[in-house]
Structures are given as C-alpha cells and as structure tokens.
Protein backbone atom coordinates (compact mmCIF):
# COMPACT_ATOMS: atom_id res chain seq x y z
CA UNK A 1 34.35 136.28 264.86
CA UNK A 2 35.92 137.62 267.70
CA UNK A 3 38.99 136.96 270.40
CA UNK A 4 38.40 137.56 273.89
CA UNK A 5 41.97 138.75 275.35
CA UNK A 6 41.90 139.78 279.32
CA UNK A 7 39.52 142.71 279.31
CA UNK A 8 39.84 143.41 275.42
CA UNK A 9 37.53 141.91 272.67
CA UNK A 10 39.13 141.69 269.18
CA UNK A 11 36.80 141.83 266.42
CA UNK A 12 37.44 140.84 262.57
CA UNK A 13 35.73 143.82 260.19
CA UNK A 14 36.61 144.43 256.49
CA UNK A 15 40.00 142.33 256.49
CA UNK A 16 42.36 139.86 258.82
CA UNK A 17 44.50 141.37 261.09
CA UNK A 18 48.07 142.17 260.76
CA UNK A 19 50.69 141.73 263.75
CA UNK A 20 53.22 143.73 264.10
CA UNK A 21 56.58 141.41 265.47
CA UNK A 22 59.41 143.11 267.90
CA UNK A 23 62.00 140.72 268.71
CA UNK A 24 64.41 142.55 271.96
CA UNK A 25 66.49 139.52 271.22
CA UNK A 26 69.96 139.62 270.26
CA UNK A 27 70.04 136.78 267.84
CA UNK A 28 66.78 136.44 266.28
CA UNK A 29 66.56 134.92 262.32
CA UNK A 30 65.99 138.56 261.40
CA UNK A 31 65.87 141.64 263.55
CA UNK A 32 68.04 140.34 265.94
CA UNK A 33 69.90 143.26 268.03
CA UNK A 34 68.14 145.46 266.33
CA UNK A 35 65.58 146.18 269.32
CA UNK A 36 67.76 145.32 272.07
CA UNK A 37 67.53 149.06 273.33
CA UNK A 38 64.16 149.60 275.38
CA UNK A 39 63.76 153.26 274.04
CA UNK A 40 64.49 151.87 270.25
CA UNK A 41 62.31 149.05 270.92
CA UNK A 42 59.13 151.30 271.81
CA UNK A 43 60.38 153.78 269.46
CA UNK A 44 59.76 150.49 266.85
CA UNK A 45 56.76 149.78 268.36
CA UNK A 46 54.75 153.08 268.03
CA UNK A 47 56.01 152.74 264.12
CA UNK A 48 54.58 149.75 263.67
CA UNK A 49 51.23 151.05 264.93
CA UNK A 50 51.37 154.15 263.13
CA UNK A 51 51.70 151.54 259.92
CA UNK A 52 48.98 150.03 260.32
CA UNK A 53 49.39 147.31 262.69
CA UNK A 54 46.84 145.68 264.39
CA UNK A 55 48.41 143.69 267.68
CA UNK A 56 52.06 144.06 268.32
CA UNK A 57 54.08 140.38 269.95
CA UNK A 58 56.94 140.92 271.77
CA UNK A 59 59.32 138.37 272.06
CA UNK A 60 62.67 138.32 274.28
CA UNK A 61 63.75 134.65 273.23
CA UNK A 62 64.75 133.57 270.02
CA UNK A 63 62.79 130.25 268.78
CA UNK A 64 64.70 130.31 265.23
CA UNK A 65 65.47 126.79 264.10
CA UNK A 66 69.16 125.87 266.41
CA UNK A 67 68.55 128.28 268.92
CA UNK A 68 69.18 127.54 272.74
CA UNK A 69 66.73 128.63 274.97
CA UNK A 70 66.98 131.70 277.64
CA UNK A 71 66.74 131.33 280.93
CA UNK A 72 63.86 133.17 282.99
CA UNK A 73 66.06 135.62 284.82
CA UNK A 74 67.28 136.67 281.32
CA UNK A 75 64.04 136.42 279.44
CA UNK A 76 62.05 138.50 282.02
CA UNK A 77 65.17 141.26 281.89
CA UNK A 78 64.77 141.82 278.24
CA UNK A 79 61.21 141.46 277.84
CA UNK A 80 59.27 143.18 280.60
CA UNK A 81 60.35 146.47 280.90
CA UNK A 82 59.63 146.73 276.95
CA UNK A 83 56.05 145.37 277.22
CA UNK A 84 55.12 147.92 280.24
CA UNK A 85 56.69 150.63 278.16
CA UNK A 86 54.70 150.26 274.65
CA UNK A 87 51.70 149.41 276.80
CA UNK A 88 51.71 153.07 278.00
CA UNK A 89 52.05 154.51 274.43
CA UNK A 90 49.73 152.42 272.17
CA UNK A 91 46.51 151.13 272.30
CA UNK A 92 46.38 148.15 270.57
CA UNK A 93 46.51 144.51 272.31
CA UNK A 94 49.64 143.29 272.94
CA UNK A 95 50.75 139.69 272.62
CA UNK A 96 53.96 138.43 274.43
CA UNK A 97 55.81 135.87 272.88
CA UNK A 98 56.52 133.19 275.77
CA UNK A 99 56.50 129.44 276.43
CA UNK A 100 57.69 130.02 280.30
CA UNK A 101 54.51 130.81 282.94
CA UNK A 102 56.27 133.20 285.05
CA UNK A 103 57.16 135.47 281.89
CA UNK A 104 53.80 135.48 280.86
CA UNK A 105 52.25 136.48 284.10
CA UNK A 106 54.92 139.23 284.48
CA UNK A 107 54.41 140.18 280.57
CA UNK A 108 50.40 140.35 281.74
CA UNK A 109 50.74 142.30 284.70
CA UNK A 110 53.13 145.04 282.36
CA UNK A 111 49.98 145.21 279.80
CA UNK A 112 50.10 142.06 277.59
CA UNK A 113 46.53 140.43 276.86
CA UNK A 114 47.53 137.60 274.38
CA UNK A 115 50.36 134.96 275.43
CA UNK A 116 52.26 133.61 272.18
CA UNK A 117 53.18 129.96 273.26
CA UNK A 118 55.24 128.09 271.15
CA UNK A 119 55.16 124.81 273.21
CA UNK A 120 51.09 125.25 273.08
CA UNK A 121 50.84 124.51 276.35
CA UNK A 122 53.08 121.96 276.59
CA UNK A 123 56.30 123.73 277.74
CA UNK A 124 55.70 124.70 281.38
CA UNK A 125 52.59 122.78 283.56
CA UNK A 126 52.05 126.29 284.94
CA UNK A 127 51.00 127.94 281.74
CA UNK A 128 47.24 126.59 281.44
CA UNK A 129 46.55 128.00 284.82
CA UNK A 130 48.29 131.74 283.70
CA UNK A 131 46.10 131.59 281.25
CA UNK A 132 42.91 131.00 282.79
CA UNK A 133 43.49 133.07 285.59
CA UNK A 134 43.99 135.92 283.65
CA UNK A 135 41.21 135.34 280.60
CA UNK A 136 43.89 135.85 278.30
CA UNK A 137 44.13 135.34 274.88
CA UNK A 138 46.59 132.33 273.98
CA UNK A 139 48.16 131.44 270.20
CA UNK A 140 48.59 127.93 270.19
CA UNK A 141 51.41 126.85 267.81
CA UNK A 142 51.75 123.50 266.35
CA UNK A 143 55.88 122.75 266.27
CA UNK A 144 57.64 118.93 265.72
CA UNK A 145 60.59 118.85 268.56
CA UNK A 146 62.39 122.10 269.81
CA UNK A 147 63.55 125.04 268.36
CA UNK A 148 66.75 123.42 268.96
CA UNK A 149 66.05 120.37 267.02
CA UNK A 150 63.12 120.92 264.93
CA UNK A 151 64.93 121.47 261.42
CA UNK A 152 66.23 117.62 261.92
CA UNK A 153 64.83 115.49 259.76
CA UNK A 154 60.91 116.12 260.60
CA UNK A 155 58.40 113.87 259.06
CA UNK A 156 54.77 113.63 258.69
CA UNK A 157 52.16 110.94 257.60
CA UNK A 158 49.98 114.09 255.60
CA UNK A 159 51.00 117.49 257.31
CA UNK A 160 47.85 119.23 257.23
CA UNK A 161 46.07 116.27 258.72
CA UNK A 162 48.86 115.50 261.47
CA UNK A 163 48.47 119.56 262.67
CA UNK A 164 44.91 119.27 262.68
CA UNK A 165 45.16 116.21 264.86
CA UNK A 166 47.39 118.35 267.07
CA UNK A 167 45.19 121.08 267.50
CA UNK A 168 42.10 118.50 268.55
CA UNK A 169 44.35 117.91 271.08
CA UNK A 170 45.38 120.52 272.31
CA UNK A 171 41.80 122.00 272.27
CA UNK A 172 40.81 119.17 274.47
CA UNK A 173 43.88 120.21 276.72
CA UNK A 174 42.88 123.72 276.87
CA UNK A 175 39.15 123.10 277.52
CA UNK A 176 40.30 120.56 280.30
CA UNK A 177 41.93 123.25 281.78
CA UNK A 178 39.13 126.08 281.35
CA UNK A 179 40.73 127.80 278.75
CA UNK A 180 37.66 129.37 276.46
CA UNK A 181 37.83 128.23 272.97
CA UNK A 182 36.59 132.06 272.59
CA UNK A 183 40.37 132.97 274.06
CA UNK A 184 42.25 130.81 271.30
CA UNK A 185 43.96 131.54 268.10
CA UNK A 186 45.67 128.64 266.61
CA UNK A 187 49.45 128.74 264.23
CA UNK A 188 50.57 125.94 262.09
CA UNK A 189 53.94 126.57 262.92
CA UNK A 190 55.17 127.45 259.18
CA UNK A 191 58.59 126.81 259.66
CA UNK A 192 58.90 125.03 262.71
CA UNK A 193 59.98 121.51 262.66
CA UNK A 194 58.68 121.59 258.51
CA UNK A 195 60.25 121.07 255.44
CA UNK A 196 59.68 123.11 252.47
CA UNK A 197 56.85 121.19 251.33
CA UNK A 198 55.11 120.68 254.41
CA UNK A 199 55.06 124.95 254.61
CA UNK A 200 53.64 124.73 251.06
CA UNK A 201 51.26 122.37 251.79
CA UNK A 202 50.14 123.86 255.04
CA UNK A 203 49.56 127.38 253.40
CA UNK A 204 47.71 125.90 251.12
CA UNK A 205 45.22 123.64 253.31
CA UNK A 206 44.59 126.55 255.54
CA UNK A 207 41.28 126.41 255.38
CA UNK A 208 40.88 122.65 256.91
CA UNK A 209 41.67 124.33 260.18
CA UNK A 210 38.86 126.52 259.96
CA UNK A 211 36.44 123.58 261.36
CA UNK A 212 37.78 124.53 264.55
CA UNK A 213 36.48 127.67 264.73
CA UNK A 214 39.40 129.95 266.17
CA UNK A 215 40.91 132.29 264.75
CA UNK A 216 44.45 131.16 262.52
CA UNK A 217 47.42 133.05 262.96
CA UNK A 218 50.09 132.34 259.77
CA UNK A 219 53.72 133.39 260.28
CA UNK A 220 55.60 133.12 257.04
CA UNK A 221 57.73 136.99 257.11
CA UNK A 222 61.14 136.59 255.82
CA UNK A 223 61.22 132.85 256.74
CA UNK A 224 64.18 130.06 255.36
CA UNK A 225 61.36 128.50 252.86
CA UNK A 226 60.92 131.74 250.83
CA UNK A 227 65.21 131.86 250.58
CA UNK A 228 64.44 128.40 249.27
CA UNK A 229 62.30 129.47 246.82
CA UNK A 230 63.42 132.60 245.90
CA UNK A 231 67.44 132.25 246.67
CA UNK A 232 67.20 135.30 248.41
CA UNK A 233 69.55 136.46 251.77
CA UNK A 234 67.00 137.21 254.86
CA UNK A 235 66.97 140.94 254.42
CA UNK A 236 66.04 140.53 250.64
CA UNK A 237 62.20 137.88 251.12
CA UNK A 238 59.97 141.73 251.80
CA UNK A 239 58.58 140.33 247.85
CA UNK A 240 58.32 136.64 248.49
CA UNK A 241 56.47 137.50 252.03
CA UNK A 242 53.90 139.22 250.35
CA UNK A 243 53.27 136.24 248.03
CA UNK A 244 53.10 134.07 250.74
CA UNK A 245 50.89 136.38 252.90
CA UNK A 246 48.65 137.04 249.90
CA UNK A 247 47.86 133.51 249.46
CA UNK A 248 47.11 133.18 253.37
CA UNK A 249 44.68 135.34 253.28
CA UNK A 250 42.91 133.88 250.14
CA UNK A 251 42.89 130.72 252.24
CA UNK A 252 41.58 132.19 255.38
CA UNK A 253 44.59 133.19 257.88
CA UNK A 254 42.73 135.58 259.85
CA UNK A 255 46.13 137.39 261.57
CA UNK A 256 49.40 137.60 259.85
CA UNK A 257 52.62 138.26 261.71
CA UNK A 258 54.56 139.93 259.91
CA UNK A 259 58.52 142.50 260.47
CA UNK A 260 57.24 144.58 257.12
CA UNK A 261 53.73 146.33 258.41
CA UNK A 262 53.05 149.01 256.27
CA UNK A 263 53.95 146.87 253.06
CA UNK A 264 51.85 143.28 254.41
CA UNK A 265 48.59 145.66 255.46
CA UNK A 266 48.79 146.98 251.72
CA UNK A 267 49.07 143.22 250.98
CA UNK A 268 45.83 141.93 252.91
CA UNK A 269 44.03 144.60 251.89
CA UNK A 270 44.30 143.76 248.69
CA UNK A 271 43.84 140.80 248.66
CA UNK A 272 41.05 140.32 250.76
CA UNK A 273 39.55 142.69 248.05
CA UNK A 274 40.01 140.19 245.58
CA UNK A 275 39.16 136.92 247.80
CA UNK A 276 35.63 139.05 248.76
CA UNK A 277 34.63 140.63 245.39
CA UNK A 278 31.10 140.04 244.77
CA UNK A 279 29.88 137.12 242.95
CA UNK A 280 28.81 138.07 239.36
CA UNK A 281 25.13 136.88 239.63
CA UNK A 282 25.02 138.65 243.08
CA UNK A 283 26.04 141.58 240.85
CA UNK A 284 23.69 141.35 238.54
CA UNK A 285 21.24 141.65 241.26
CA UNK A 286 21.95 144.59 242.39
CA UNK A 287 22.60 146.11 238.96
C-alpha cells in the first residue's frame, strides 16, 4: 500500500504507522497550552521524531467534544509559523490538522503534505479544490454534528455500517472532485459524535473499512471512552491507549495517532508481531 502526499510517497513496510499529534492550542482535551510556544512546539516535535514517529499533525484548533471553533485569522496565527518551523528540522511528512481551505493552503505552502479534515470535505466548498491542486494527501474523518454538538445524544441504525456508508460517499465526493483515491486515508472518528459503544464497536469492525482500499487512520490516545472504561483522569489513559491501539492494529488500522510515541510504537510493534506470526503449517514448511 502506499499514500501519495504532494511530492512524498508513504509506504507501509514491517508495521502501521504511528503519528505523532502536536496540538499549539490552548484548550485542547489533553495537551492543551502545553505547545502554545513555537520554539517548545518544534522543540516537541523533533522529540516525537526522535521516538519513533512516523508523520507528525499539527493542529491549531481544538475539535474536543463542546469546543467553539477558531476563526481563520487566529487559526493561521497559531498554526503556520509552527508547521514552517518543524518542516525545516524533520523529515518526515507532515499533516496539518484543518477543516478551513485557506489554513490548509497556507499550512501546504509552510511544508505540510497531508490535510487532516475533520468536516471530510464538507466544512469549507474550497477544500476539494486545495486539495487537488496541491496532490495532497487528505484524512477523511467520519463525525455526527460538530465538535460543538456531537456528544448530544448521537444515534446510529448499526455504526460500522452507517460510517461505511459515509465514506462511499464521501469517496464519490472526492473522486467527483479529482481527488485520487491513492491521496486518501480514511478515520472513523472514534470519539466524535459516538457513544461508548459505538467506539467499541467501531474498533472492533475495523476491518469492514478495508474494502475501500485506503489506508485507516484510528485515533483513540487518551480519549473520554477509555476514562469510561478505566475511571481514569486524562493524564492517567497512557495503559488503556495501548489496549485500545493494540487491538487496532490486530484489526487493521494502518496509522495510529497517538500524544505517547515512544510507548504506542513499542505497542504496534508488538503487536503487529503477534497479528503477523507465521501460520503453524507455513512453519512446518520451512522447518
């Protein structure tokens, strides 16, 4: 498999990728504030890749479940000069974490390759056209209302077949507007606009949206559902991420987004160890 991101191609080897998440936000679930600096944010950044990561996503706007959007002015202010300045000192692809058109393009002209959109190309009309001009990469994210609203009440008929119907779609959308299907990485949205169950169930029907043939990208690090399950404070889920990323890779998440990088790469390595041991009679074979 690969990803074809601007001028970069991403290729899948011994084990799924792991993406490294900088939030220069100051009210994200998690780590917000923490990166608000520019030099601590790049400082963060070059960690990361010295853990281990694979891609990095920058994001300047909160999308944690009651959070108000940012305006562009804002968004751009916070974001861009920290994109341009980890785009000088690594070397892996960078994906910018933005539902607004201009953002991206700026974010792509700084160094970004891969545009994170939320909205999946339903937030701003301009966004399809960003893409496509600029053969970049795009995550398209499967979410129920706005970040705003999402947590209220969602429903679903059968989750796993609803999101699957949603990524059809927006397939179709995205080939309508000459958008590669070799460009595309597709999220479930673990979290967004889903109740506990509908994460469980989603992790564990990963590998229904494999018949699309793109690339899935599972974001589960530190999220409310493992607080559910574990009754554990934010800062306090590193143990209950690794479950949940361990099981995503069993069932075929090919990136995982993930705060905790040197810890989750020990994780998928592992357990794509386990999920690709040899068959016994294959084994025997080659005795």
């Amino acid at each position: 498999m690969e990803l074809h991101a601007g001028d970069r191609v991403i290729r899948w080897r011994e084990h799924p990728l792991v993406m490294g998440i900088l939030n220069v936000t100051p009210d994200s679930f998690f780590d917000g504030g923490r990166f608000i600096d520019p030099q601590v944010a790049v400082a963060h950044a070059v960690q990361m890749v010295e853990e281990g990561a694979d891609l990095l996503d920058i994001g300047a706007e909160s999308t944690r479940p009651g959070s108000n959007p940012v305006d562009e002015a804002e968004e751009r202010r916070r974001l861009i000069p920290v994109v341009a300045a980890v785009a000088k000192v690594v070397a892996i692809p960078i994906s910018v974490d933005t539902s607004k058109a201009a953002v991206a393009q700026a974010a792509i002209d700084a160094g970004a390759v891969i545009v994170n959109d939320v909205t999946a190309l339903r937030g701003d009309p301009a966004m399809p056209d960003v893409i496509a001009r600029n053969r970049s990469g795009v995550v398209l994210m499967h979410m129920q209302g706005t970040p705003r609203t999402m947590q209220q009440a969602p429903g679903y008929r059968n989750v796993v077949e609803d999101v699957s119907a949603f990524f059809e779609e927006r397939l179709r959308c995205a080939a309508d507007k000459l958008i590669s299907r070799s460009r595309i990485i597709l999220d479930p949205g673990i979290g967004f606009g889903k109740l506990l169950l509908d994460n469980l169930d989603l992790l564990a029907g990963l590998r229904t949206f494999s018949q699309f043939d793109c690339p899935v990208l599972v974001g589960v690090s530190r999220k409310a559902f493992l607080g559910k399950l574990t009754d554990r404070p934010v800062d306090d889920r590193v143990w209950g991420t690794a479950a949940a990323v361990a099981l995503a890779v069993e069932h075929g998440a090919r990136i995982l987004r993930v705060h905790d990088v040197q810890a989750m790469r020990d994780v998928v390595k592992v357990a794509t160890a386990i999920a690709r041991r040899p068959h016994a009679s294959l084994r025997e074979q080659h005795a």
